[in-house]
Structures are given as structure tokens and as C-alpha cells.
C-alpha atoms as a PDB file:
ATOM      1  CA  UNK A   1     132.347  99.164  94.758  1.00  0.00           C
ATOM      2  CA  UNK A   2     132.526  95.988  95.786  1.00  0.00           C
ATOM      3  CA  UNK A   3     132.129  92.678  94.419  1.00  0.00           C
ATOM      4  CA  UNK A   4     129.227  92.150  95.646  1.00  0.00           C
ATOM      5  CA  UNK A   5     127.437  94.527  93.793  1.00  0.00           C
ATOM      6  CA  UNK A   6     128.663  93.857  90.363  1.00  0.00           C
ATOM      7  CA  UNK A   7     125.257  91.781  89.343  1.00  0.00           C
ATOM      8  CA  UNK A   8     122.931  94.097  88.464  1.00  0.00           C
ATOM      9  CA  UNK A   9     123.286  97.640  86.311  1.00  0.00           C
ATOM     10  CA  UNK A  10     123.208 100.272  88.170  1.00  0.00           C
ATOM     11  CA  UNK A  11     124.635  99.015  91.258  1.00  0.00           C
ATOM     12  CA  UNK A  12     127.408 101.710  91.481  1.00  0.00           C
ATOM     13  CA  UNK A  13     125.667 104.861  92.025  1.00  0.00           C
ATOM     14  CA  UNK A  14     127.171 105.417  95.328  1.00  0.00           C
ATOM     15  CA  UNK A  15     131.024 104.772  93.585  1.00  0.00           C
ATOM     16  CA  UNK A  16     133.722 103.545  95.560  1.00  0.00           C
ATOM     17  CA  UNK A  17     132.743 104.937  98.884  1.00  0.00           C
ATOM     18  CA  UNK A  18     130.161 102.185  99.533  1.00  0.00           C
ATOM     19  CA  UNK A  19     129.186  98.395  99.782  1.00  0.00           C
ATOM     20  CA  UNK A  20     125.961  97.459  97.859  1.00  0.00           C
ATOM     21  CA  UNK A  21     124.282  93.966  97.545  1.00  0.00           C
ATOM     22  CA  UNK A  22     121.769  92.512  95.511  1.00  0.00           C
ATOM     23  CA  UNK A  23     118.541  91.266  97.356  1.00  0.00           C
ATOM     24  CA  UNK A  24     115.895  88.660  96.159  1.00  0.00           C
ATOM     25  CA  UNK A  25     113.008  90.164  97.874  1.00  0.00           C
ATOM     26  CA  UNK A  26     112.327  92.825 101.297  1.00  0.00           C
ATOM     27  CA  UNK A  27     109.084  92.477 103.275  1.00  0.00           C
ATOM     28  CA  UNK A  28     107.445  95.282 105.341  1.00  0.00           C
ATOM     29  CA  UNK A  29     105.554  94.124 108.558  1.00  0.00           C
ATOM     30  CA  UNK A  30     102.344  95.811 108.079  1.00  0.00           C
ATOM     31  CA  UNK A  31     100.373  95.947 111.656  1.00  0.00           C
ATOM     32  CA  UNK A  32      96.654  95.617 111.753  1.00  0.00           C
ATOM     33  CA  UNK A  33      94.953  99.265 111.281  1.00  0.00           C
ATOM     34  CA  UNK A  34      97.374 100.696 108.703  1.00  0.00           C
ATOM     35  CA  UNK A  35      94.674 101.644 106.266  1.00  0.00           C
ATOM     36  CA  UNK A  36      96.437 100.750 103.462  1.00  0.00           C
ATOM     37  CA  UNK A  37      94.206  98.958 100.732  1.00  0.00           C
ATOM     38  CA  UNK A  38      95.230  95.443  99.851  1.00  0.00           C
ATOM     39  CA  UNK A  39      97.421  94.708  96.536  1.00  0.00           C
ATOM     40  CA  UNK A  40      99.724  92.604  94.960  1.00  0.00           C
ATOM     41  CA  UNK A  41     102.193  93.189  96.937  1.00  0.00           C
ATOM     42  CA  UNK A  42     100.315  92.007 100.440  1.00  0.00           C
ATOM     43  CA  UNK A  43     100.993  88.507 101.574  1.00  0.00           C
ATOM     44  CA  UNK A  44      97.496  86.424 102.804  1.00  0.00           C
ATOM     45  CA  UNK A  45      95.669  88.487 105.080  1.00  0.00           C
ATOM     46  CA  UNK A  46      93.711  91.849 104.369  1.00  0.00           C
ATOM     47  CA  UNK A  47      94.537  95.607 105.243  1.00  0.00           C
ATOM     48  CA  UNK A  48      93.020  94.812 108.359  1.00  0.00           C
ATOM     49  CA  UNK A  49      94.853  92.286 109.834  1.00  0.00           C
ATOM     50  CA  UNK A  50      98.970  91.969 110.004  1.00  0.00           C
ATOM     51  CA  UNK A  51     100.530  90.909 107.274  1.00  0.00           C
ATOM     52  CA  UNK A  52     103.747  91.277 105.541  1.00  0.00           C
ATOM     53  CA  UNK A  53     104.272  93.546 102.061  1.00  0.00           C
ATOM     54  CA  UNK A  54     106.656  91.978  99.555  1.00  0.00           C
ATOM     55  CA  UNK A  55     108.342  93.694  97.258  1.00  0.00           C
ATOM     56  CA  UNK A  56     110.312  91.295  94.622  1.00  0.00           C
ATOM     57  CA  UNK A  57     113.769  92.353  92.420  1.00  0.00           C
ATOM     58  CA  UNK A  58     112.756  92.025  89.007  1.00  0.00           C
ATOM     59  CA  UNK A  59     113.231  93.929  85.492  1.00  0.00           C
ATOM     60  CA  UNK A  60     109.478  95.468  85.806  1.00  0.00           C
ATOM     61  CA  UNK A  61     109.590  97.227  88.896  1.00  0.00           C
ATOM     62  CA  UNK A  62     113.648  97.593  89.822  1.00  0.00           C
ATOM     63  CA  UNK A  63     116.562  95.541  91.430  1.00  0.00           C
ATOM     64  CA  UNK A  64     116.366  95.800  95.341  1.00  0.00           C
ATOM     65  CA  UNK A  65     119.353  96.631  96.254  1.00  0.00           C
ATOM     66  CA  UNK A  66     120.996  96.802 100.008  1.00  0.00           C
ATOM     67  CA  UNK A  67     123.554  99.619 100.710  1.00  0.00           C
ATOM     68  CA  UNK A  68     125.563 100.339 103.555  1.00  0.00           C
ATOM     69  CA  UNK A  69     127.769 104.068 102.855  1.00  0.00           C
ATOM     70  CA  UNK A  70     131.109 104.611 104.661  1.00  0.00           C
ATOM     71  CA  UNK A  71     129.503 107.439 106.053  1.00  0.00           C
ATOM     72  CA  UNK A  72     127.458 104.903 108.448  1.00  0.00           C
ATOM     73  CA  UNK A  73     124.379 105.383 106.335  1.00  0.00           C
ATOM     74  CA  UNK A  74     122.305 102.192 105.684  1.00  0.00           C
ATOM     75  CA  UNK A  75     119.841 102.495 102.066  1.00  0.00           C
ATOM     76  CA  UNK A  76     117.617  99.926 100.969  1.00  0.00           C
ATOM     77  CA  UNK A  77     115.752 100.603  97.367  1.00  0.00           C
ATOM     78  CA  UNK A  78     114.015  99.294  94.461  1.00  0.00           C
ATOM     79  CA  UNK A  79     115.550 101.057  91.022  1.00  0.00           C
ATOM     80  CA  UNK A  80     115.785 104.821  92.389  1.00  0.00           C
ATOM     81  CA  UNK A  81     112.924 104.594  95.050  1.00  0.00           C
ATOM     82  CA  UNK A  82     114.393 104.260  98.715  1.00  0.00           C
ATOM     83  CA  UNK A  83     112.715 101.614 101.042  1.00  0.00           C
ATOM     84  CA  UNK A  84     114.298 101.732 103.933  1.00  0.00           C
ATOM     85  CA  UNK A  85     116.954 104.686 104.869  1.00  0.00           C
ATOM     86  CA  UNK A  86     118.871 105.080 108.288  1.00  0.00           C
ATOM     87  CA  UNK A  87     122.097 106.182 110.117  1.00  0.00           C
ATOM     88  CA  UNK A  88     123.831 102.986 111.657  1.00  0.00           C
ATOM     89  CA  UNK A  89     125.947 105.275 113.967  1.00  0.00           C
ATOM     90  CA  UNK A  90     124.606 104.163 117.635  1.00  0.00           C
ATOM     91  CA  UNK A  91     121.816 101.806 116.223  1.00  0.00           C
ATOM     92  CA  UNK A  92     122.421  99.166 118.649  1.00  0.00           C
ATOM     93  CA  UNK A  93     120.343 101.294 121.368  1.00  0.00           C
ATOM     94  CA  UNK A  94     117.688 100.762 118.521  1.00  0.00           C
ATOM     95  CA  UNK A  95     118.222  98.527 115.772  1.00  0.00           C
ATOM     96  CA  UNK A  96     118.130  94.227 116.677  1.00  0.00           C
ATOM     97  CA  UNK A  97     119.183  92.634 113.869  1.00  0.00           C
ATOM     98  CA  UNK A  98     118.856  88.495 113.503  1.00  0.00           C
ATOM     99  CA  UNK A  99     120.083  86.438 110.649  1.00  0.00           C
ATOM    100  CA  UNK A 100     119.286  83.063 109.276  1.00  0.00           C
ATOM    101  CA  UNK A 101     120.579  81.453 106.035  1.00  0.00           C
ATOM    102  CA  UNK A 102     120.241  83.533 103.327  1.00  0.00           C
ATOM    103  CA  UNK A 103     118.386  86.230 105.162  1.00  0.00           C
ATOM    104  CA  UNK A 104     118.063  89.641 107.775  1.00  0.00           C
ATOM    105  CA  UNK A 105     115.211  90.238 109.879  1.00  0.00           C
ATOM    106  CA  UNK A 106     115.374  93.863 111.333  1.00  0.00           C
ATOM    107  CA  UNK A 107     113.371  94.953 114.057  1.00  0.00           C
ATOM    108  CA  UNK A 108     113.357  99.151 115.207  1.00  0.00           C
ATOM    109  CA  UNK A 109     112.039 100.641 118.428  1.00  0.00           C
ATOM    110  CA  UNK A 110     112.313 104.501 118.468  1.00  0.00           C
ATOM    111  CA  UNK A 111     110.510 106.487 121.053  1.00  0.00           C
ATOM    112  CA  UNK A 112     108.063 103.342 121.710  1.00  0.00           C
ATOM    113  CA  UNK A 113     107.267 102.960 117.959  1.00  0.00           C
ATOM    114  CA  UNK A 114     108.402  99.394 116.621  1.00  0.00           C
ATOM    115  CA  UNK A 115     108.608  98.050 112.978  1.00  0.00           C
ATOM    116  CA  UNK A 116     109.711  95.271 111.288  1.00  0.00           C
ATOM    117  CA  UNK A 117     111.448  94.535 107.787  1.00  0.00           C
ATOM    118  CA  UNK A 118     113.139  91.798 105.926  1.00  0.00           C
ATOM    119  CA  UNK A 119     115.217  90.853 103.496  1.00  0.00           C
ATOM    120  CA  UNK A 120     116.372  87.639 101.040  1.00  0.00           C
ATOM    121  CA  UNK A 121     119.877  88.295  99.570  1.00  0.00           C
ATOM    122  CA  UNK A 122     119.780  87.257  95.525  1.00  0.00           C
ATOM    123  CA  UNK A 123     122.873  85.742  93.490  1.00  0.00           C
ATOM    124  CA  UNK A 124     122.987  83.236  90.545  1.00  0.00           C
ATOM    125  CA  UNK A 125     123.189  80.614  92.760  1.00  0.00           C
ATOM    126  CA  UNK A 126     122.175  79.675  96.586  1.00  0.00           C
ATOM    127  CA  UNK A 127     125.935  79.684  97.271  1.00  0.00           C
ATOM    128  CA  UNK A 128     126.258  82.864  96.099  1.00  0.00           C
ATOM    129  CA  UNK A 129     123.346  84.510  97.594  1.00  0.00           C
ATOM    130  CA  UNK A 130     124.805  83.381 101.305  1.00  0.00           C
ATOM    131  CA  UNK A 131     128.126  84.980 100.138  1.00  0.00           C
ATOM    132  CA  UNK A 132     126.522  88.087  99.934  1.00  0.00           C
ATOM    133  CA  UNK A 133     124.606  88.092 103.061  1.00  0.00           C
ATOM    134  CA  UNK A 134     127.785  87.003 105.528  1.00  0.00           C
ATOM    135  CA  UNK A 135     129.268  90.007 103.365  1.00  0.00           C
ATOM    136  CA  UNK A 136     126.595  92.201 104.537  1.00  0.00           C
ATOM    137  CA  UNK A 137     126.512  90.683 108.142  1.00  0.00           C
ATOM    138  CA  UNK A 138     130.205  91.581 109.234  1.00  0.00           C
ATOM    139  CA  UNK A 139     129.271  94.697 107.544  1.00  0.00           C
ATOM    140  CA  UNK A 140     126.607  95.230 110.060  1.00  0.00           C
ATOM    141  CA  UNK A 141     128.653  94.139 112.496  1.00  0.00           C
ATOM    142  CA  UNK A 142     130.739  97.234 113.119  1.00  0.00           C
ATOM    143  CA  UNK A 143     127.549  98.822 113.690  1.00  0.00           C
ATOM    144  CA  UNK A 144     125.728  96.817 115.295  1.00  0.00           C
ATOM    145  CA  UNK A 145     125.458  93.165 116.630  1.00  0.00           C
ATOM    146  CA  UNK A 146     123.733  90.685 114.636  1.00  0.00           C
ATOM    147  CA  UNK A 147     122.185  87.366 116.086  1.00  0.00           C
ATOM    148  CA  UNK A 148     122.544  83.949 114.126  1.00  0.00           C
ATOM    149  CA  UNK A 149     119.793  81.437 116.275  1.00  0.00           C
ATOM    150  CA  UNK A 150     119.152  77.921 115.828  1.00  0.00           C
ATOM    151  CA  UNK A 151     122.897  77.441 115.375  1.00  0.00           C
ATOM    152  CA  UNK A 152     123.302  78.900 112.483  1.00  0.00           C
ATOM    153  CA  UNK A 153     126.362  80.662 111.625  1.00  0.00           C
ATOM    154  CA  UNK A 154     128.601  82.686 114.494  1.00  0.00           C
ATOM    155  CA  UNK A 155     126.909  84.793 116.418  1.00  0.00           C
ATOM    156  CA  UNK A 156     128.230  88.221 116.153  1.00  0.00           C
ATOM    157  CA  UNK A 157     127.557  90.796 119.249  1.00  0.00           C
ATOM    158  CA  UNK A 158     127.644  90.233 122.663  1.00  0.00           C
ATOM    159  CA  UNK A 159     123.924  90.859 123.271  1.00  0.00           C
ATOM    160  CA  UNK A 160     121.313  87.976 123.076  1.00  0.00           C
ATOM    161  CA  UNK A 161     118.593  88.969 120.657  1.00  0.00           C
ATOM    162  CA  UNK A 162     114.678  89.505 121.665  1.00  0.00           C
ATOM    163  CA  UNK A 163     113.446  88.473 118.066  1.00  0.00           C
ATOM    164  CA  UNK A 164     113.119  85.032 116.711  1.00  0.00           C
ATOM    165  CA  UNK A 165     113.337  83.014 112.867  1.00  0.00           C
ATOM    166  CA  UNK A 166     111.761  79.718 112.525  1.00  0.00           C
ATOM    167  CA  UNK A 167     112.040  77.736 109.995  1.00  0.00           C
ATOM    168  CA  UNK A 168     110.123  79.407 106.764  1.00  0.00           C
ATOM    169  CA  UNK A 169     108.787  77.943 103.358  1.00  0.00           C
ATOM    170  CA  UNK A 170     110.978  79.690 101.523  1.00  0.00           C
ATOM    171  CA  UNK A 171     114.472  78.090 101.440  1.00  0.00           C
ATOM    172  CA  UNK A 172     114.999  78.884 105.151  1.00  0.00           C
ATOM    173  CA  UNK A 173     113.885  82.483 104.599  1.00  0.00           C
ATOM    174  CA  UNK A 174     111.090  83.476 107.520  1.00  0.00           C
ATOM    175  CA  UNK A 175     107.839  84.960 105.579  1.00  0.00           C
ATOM    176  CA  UNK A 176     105.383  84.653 108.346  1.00  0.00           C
ATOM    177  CA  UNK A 177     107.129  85.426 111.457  1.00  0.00           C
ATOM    178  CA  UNK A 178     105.344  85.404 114.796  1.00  0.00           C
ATOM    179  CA  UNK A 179     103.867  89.042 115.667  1.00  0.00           C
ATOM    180  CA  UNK A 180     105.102  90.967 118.022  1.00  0.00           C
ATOM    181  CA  UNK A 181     102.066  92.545 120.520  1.00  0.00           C
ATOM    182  CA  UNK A 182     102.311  96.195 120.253  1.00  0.00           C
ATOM    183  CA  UNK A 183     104.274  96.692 117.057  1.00  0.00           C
ATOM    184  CA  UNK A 184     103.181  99.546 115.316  1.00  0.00           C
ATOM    185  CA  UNK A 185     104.761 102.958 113.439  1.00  0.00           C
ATOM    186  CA  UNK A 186     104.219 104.234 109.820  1.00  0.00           C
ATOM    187  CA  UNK A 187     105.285 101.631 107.166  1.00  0.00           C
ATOM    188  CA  UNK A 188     106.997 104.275 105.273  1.00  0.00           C
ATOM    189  CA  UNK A 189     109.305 105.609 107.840  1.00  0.00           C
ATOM    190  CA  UNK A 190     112.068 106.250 107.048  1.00  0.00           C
ATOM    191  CA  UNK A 191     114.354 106.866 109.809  1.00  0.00           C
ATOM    192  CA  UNK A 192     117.688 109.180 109.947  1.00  0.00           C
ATOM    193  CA  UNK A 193     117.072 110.276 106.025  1.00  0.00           C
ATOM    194  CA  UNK A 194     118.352 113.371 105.042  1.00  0.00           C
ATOM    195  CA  UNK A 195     115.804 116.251 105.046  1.00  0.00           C
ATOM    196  CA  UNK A 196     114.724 117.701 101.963  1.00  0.00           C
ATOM    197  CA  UNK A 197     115.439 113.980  99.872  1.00  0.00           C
ATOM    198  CA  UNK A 198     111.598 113.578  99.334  1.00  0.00           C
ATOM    199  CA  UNK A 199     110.813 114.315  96.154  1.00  0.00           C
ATOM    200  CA  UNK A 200     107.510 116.458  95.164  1.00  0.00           C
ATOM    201  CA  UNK A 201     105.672 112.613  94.589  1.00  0.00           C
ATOM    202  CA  UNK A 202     106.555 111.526  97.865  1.00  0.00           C
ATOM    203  CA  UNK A 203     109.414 109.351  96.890  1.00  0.00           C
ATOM    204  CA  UNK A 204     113.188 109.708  97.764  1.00  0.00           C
ATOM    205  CA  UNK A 205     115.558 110.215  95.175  1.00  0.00           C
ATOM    206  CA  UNK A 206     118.299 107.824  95.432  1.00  0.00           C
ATOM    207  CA  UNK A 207     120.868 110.437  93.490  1.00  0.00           C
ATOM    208  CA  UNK A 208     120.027 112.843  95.566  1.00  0.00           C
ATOM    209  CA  UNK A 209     121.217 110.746  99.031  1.00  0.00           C
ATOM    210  CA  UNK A 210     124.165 109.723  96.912  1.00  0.00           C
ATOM    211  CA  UNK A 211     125.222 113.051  96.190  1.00  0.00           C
ATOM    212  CA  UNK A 212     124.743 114.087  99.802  1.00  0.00           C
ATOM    213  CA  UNK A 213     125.472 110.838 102.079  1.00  0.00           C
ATOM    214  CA  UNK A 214     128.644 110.087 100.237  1.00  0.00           C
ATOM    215  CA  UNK A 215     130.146 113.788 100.730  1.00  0.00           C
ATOM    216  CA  UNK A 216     129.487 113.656 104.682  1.00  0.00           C
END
């Protein structure tokens, strides 16, 4: 594994044939009319309007951590629940991907369904959380290209990139992004996961995908 992921216990689960990093925090776009009753987790706004769902890396509820398998397979979960699960093989027909400081914003459109989610790399120190995020961006890059606007950092990919980061309150991390007409799609898609990984409580077992993504 690499260095990267040597912060937090429990990092390694996927062994030596994949690249994990630690994130801060990942945020869910949550369009207007998702039914979902407010909680903790729900930035200002109500179920009824769009707002953004935060989940934080702490001791109580898990570590976020980002994972990107040699297989092509992109993972993003809290302790052993999966977040965020995908194939990057041919995502750039899908997948736009911009960057700014210390953080991803991911946008998806599949068969006229679009979502949004975000993440905040973590470290011991703001020099070390960038570290891991350029890690993770020339990761992405193989896959996909990923836009840097405003100027900051290269610009990796050929493509120009529909969605924009402002400037954001929290250390140049974009919480309230502007919405995007038309966004919708389940919040808990998860797109290109294995079938059968659900467990019987809904969730996905993150052994399971690393038993089965790693062998492919």
C-alpha cells in the first residue's frame, strides 16, 4: 500500500494491489425531493430543498477513506460501509472531475441521471493533506481527466470542464457549490459495484469488494 495510506488503522485492507488515502470529510449533493428526513449530517437547508450531506472522518463513526484498485475500481467508505463505488475504466464519457486545493468535486451523468459528491483530503498537516490529493489526482488521471480552475495547479486532460469551484469557507474547500438545474438520481447509487456486495442491512461490505475487486 502506499504511503499515503499509512495514517489511519485499517487502511490496508485492499494489500498491495491498491492506493488508499485518508479524507477529512465527503459531501453528497442531495437534490430537492429526495425524501430523506433531515439529520446531523445535512448542511443548512431541509429535506426539501438541495443541500449537501456531510459525512466527517472521526473515531465515532469511521475514517473515510478514498481507494482507487489496480483493477480500475474506484471505493470511497467510512470504516467498512462503502459510499461511493465505481469502475474508472471509460469514465471520462461519464465522470467530470474538478480539483481545487485540498479537494475533488465529482460530478456523474449516466443515462440522463446526474449526481454530485465531494471530498476534503485529511493529513496531520495542510501540507500534507495537498500531498495526498495531487497523489490521488495523477491517480485519476490515467482514468480520467481532472480540471484544476482558477489557476490552480496543472490542469490534467485535454477536455475543459462543465463544473465550477469558487472560493469556499472552508480552507479553499467548496461546501455550497452552485446547483446544477436538473440534477437528480438516488443518493445512494452506487454505480459499477459488484452484484451481490449488499449486505442483508443494505450496506456494502468493504471485505467482501476486497476479496472480489482485487482478484479481477
Amino acid at each position: 500500500m502506499a504511503e499515503a495510506g499509512r495514517e489511519h488503522a485499517g487502511l490496508g485492507l485492499f494489500g498491495r494491489d491498491a492506493t488508499q488515502w485518508p479524507l477529512q470529510r465527503y459531501g453528497r449533493f442531495m437534490p430537492s425531493g429526495t425524501g430523506e428526513p433531515p439529520g446531523p449530517g445535512l448542511e443548512a437547508g431541509t429535506a426539501s430543498s438541495p443541500t449537501w450531506k456531510v459525512f466527517d472522518s472521526n473515531e465515532e463513526s469511521g475514517h473515510l477513506v478514498l481507494t482507487i484498485v489496480i483493477s480500475g475500481h474506484f471505493f470511497i467508505s467510512q470504516g467498512q460501509t462503502l459510499l461511493e463505488g465505481f469502475s474508472l475504466i471509460g469514465s471520462k464519457n461519464w465522470l467530470k472531475i474538478v480539483r481545487r486545493v485540498d479537494c475533488l468535486l465529482f460530478g456523474t451523468t449516466i443515462k440522463n441521471k446526474s449526481r454530485m459528491f465531494r471530498v476534503q483530503f485529511g493529513g496531520d498537516s495542510k501540507a500534507r493533506a495537498l500531498e495526498h490529493c495531487c497523489g490521488c489526482v495523477q491517480a485519476l488521471a490515467q482514468y480520467v481527466p481532472v480540471q484544476a480552475p482558477d489557476g490552480v495547479g496543472p490542469r490534467l486532460g485535454p477536455h475543459p470542464d462543465p463544473l465550477r469551484a469558487g472560493p469556499g469557507p472552508r480552507e479553499g474547500c467548496v461546501w455550497s457549490v452552485p446547483l446544477q438545474h436538473g440534477s437528480h438520481g438516488h443518493p445512494e447509487q452506487q454505480q459499477g459495484a459488484p452484484a451481490g456486495s449488499s449486505t442483508p442491512g443494505g450496506r456494502t461490505s468493504l471485505t467482501w469488494l476486497a476479496q472480489n475487486t482485487t482478484d479481477n
